[in-house]
C-alpha atoms as a PDB file:
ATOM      1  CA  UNK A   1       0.000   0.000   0.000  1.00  0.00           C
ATOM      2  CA  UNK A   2       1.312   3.207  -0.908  1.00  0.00           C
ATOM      3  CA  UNK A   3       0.964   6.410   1.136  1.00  0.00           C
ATOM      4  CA  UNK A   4       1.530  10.478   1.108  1.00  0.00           C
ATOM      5  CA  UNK A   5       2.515  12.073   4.192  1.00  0.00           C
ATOM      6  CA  UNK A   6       2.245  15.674   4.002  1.00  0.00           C
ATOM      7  CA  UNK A   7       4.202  16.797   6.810  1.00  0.00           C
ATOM      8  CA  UNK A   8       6.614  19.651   6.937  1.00  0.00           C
ATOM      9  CA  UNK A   9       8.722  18.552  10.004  1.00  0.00           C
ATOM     10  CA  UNK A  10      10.942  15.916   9.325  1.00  0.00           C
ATOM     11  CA  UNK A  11      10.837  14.035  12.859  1.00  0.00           C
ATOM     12  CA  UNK A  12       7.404  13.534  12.648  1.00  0.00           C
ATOM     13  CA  UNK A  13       7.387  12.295   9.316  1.00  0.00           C
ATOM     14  CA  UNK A  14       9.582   9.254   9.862  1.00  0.00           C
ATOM     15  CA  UNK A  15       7.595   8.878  12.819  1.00  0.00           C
ATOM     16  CA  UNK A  16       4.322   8.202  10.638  1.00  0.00           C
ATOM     17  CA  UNK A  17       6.263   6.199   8.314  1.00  0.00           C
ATOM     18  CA  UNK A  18       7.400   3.782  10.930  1.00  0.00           C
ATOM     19  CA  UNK A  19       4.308   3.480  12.280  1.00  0.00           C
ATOM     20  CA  UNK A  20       2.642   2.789   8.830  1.00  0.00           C
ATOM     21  CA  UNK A  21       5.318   0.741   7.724  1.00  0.00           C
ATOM     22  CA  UNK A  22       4.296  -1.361  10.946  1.00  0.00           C
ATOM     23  CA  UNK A  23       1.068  -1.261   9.212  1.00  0.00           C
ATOM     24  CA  UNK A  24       1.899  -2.757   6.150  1.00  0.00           C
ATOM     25  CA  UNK A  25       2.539   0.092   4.080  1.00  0.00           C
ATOM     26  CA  UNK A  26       5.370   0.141   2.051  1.00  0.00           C
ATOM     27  CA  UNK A  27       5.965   2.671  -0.491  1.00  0.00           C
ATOM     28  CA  UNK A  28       5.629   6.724   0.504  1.00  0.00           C
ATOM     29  CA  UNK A  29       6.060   9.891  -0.617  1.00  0.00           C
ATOM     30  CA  UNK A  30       6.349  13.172   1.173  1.00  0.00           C
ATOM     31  CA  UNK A  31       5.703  16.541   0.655  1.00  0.00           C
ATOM     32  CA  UNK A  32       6.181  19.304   2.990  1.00  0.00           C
ATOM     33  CA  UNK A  33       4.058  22.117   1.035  1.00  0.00           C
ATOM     34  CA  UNK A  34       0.694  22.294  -0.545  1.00  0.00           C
ATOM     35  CA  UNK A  35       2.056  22.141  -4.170  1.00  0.00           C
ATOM     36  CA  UNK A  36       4.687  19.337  -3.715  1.00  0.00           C
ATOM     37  CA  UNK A  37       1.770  17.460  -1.859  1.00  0.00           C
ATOM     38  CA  UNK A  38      -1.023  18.041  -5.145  1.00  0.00           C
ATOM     39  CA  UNK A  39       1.841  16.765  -7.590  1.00  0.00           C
ATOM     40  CA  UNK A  40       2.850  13.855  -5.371  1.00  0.00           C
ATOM     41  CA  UNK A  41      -0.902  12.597  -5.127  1.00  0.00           C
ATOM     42  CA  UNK A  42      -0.920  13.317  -8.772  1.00  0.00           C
ATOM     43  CA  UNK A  43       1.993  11.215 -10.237  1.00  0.00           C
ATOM     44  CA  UNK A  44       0.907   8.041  -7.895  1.00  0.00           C
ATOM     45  CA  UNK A  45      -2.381   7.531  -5.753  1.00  0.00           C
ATOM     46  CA  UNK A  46      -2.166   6.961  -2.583  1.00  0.00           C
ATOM     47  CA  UNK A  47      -4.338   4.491  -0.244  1.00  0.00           C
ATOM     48  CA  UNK A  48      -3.783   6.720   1.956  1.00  0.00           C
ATOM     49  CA  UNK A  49      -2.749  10.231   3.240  1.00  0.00           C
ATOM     50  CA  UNK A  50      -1.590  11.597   6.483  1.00  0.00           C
ATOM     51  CA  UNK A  51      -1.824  15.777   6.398  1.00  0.00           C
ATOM     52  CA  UNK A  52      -0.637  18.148   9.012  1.00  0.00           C
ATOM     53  CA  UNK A  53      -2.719  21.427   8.301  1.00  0.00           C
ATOM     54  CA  UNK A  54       0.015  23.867   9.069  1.00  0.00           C
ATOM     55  CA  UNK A  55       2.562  23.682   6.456  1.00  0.00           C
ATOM     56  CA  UNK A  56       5.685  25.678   5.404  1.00  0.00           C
ATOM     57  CA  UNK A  57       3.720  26.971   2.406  1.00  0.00           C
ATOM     58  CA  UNK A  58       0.137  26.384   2.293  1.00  0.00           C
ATOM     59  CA  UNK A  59      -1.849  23.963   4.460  1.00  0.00           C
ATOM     60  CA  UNK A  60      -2.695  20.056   4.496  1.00  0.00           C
ATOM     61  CA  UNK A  61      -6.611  20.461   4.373  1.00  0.00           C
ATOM     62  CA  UNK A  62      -6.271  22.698   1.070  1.00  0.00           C
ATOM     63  CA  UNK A  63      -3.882  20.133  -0.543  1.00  0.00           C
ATOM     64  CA  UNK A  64      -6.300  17.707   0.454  1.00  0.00           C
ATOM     65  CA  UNK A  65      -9.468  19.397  -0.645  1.00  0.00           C
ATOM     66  CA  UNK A  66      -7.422  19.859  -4.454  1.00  0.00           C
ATOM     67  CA  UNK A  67      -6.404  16.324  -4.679  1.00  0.00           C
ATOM     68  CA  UNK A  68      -9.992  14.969  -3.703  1.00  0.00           C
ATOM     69  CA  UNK A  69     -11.658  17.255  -6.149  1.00  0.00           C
ATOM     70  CA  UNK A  70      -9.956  14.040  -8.521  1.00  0.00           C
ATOM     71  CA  UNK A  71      -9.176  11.378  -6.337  1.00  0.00           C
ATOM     72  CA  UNK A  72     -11.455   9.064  -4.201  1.00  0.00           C
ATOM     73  CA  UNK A  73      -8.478   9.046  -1.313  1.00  0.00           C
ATOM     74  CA  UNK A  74      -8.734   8.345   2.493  1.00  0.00           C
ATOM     75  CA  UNK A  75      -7.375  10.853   4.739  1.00  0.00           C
ATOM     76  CA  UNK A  76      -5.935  11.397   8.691  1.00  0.00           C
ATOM     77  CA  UNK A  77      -5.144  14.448   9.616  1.00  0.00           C
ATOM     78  CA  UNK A  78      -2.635  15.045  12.357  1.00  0.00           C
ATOM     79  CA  UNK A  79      -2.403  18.209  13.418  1.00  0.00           C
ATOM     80  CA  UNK A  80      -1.761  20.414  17.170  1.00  0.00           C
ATOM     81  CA  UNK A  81      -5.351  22.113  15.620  1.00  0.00           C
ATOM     82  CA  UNK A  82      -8.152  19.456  14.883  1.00  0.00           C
ATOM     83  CA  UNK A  83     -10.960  21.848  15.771  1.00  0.00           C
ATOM     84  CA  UNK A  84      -9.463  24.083  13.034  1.00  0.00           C
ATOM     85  CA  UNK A  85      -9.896  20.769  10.554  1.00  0.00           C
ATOM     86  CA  UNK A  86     -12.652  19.822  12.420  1.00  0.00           C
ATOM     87  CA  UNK A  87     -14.577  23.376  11.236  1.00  0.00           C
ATOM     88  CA  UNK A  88     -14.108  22.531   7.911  1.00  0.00           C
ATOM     89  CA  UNK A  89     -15.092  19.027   7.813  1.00  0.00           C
ATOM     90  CA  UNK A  90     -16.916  17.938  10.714  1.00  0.00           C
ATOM     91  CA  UNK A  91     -16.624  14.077   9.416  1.00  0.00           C
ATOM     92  CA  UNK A  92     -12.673  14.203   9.096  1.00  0.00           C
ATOM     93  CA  UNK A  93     -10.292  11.592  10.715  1.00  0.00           C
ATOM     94  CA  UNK A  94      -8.160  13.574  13.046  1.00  0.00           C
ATOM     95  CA  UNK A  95      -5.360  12.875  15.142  1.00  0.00           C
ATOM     96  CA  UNK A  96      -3.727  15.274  18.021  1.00  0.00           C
ATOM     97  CA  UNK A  97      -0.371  16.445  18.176  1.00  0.00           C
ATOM     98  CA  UNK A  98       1.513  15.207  19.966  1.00  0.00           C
ATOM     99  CA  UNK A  99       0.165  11.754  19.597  1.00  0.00           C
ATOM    100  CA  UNK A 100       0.910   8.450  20.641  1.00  0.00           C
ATOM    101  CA  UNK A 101       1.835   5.503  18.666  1.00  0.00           C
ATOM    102  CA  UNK A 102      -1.746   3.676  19.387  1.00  0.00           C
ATOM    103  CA  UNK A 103      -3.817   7.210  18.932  1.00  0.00           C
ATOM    104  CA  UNK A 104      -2.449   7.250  15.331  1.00  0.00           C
ATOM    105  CA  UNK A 105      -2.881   3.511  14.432  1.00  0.00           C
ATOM    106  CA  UNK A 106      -6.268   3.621  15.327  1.00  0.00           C
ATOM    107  CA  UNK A 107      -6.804   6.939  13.395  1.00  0.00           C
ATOM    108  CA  UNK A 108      -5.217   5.292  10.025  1.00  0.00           C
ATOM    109  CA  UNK A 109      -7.523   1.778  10.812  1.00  0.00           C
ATOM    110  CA  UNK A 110     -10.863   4.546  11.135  1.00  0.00           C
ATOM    111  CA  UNK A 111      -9.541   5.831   7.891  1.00  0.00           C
ATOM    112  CA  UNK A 112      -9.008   2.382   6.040  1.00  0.00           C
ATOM    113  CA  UNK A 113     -12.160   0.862   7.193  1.00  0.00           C
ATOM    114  CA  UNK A 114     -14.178   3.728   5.966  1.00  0.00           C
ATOM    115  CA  UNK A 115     -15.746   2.965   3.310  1.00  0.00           C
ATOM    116  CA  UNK A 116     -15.960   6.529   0.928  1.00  0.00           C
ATOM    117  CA  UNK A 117     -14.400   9.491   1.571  1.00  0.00           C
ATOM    118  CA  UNK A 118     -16.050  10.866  -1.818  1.00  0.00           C
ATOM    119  CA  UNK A 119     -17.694  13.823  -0.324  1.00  0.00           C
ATOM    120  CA  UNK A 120     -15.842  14.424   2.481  1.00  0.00           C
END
């Protein structure tokens, strides 16, 4: 299963890639910026995609929001904010920074057992 982790602090994203390679994920990409995280989503779909909000250069929800406007595509997002994400989609899959290992493994199993993200 391949997956996009938008995620502009590097820590953090080998954190989420351990954790889904525990998973059984095994192929990633990574973008750290709204544009870089369209073009990734773009050149492979993902099963799945972990988005901070807050990014260096735009934010995760927007990247989001351009690559579903395509892409059926299941989506955590991990953020310090999940009200803010919350506001703007009531029904998202959130996850609170800091988090622990077995907060975000159970976000990412909500997220794979859902069964259409579609409208979301």
């Amino acid at each position: 299963m391949h997956a996009l982790i938008i995620e502009d602090h590097k820590l953090v994203a080998a954190l989420v890639e351990d954790c889904l390679e525990e998973m059984g994920f095994d192929s990633f990409d990574f973008a750290d910026c709204h544009n870089d995280a369209v073009a990734a989503a773009l050149r492979k779909l993902p099963d799945l995609i972990i988005a901070d909000d807050k990014l260096v250069e735009g934010t995760g929800f927007g990247a989001v929001t351009v690559i579903r406007e395509t892409q059926n595509v299941r989506v955590v997002f991990a953020s310090a904010e999940p009200e803010r994400v919350l506001e703007l989609d009531p029904y998202a899959i959130t996850v609170t920074k800091p988090f622990s290992i077995d907060q975000f493994k159970a976000a990412v199993l909500s997220a794979m057992q859902s069964v259409s993200d579609t409208n979301r």
